[in-house]
Protein backbone atom coordinates (compact mmCIF):
# COMPACT_ATOMS: atom_id res chain seq x y z
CA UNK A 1 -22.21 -14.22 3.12
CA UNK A 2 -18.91 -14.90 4.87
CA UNK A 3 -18.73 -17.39 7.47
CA UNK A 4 -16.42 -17.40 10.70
CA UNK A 5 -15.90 -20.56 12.81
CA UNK A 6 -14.11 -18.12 15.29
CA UNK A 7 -17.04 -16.80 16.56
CA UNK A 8 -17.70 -20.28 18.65
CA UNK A 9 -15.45 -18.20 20.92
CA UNK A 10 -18.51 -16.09 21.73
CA UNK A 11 -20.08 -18.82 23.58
CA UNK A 12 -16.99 -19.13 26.04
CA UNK A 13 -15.47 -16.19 26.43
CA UNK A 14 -12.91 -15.08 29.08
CA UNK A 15 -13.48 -12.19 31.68
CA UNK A 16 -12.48 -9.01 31.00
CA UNK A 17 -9.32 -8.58 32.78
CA UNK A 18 -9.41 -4.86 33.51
CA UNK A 19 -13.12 -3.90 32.87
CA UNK A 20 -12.53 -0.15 33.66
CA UNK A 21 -10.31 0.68 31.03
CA UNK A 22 -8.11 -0.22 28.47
CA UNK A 23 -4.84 -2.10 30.23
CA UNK A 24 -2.03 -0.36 28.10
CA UNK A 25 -4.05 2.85 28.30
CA UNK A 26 -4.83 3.09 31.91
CA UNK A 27 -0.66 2.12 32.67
CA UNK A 28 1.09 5.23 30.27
CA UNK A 29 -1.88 7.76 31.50
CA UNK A 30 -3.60 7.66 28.06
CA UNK A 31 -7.03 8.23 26.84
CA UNK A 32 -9.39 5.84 24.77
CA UNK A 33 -12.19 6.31 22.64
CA UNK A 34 -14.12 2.46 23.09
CA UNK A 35 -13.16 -0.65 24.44
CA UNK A 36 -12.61 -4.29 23.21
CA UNK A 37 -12.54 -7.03 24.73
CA UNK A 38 -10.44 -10.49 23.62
CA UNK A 39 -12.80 -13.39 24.05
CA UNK A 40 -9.88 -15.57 24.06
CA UNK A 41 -7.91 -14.23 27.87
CA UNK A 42 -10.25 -11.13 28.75
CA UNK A 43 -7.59 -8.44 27.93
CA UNK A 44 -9.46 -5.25 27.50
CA UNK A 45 -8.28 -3.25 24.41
CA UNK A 46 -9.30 0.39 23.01
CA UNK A 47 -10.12 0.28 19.72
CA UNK A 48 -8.80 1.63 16.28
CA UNK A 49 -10.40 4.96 16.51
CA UNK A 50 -8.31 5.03 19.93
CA UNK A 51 -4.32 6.52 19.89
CA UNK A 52 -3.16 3.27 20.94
CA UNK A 53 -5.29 0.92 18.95
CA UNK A 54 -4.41 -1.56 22.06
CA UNK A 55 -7.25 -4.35 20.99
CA UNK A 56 -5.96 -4.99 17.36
CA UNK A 57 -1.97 -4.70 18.62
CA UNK A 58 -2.89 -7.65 21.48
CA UNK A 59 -4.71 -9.60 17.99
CA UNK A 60 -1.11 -9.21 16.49
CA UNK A 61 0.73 -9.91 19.17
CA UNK A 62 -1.22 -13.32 20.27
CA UNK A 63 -3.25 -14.06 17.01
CA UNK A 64 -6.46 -14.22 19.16
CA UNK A 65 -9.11 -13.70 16.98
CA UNK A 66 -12.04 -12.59 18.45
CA UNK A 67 -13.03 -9.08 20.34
CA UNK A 68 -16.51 -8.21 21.79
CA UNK A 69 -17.61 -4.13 22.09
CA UNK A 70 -17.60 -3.75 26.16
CA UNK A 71 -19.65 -0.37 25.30
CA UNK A 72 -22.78 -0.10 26.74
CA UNK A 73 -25.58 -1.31 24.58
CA UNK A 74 -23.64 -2.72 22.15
CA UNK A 75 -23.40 -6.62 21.96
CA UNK A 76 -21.53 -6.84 18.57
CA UNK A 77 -18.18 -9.08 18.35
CA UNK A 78 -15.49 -8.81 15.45
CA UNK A 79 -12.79 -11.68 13.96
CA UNK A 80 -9.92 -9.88 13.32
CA UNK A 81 -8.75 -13.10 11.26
CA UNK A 82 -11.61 -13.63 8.94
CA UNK A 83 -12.84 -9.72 9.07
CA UNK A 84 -16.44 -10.84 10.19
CA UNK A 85 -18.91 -8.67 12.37
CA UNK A 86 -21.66 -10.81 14.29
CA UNK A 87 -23.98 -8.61 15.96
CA UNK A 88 -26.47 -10.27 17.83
CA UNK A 89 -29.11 -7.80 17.21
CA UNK A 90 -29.22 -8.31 13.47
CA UNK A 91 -30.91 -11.36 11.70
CA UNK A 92 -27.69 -12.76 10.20
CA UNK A 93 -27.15 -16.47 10.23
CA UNK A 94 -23.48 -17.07 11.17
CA UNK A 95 -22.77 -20.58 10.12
CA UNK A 96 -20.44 -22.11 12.48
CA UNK A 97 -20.92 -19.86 15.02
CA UNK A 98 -22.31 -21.57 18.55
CA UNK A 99 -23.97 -18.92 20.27
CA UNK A 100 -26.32 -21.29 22.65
């Protein structure tokens, strides 16, 4: 099972920024499909299945590694770096990852 020492990031992660929208998005007038948000500064993203895919182009340009779904019900966070999911609602044990 992979492993992800990232996803300490979890434990201390920034406010999103703009919490009602993606910031590129809501600036050119463009729609998103979900949101992201980096656990690093709080930048709020859309995601891949978005146009813009604003949450991975922030990863590339600031190599911050972790995003957290800001959807609803979801609770699941993704390292872009070491292509891990941790989603809190499954049993996985995510060594390295301080979640206290």
């Amino acid at each position: 099972m992979p492993t992800c020492l990232h996803l300490d990031r979890l434990a201390y992660a920034a406010v999103a920024t703009t919490p009602g929208g993606c910031e590129e998005c809501l600036a050119i007038g463009q729609e998103w499909v979900h949101l992201r948000g980096c656990q690093t500064c709080g930048h709020v993203g859309c995601c891949d299945q978005s146009i813009g895919r604003h949450a991975r182009g922030h990863f590339q340009g600031t190599r911050h590694p972790v995003i957290r779904s800001l959807e609803g019900r979801e609770e699941w966070s993704y390292c872009f770096v070491d292509l891990v999911e941790y989603d809190p609602a499954e049993d996985w044990d995510r060594e390295g990852a301080d979640l206290g």
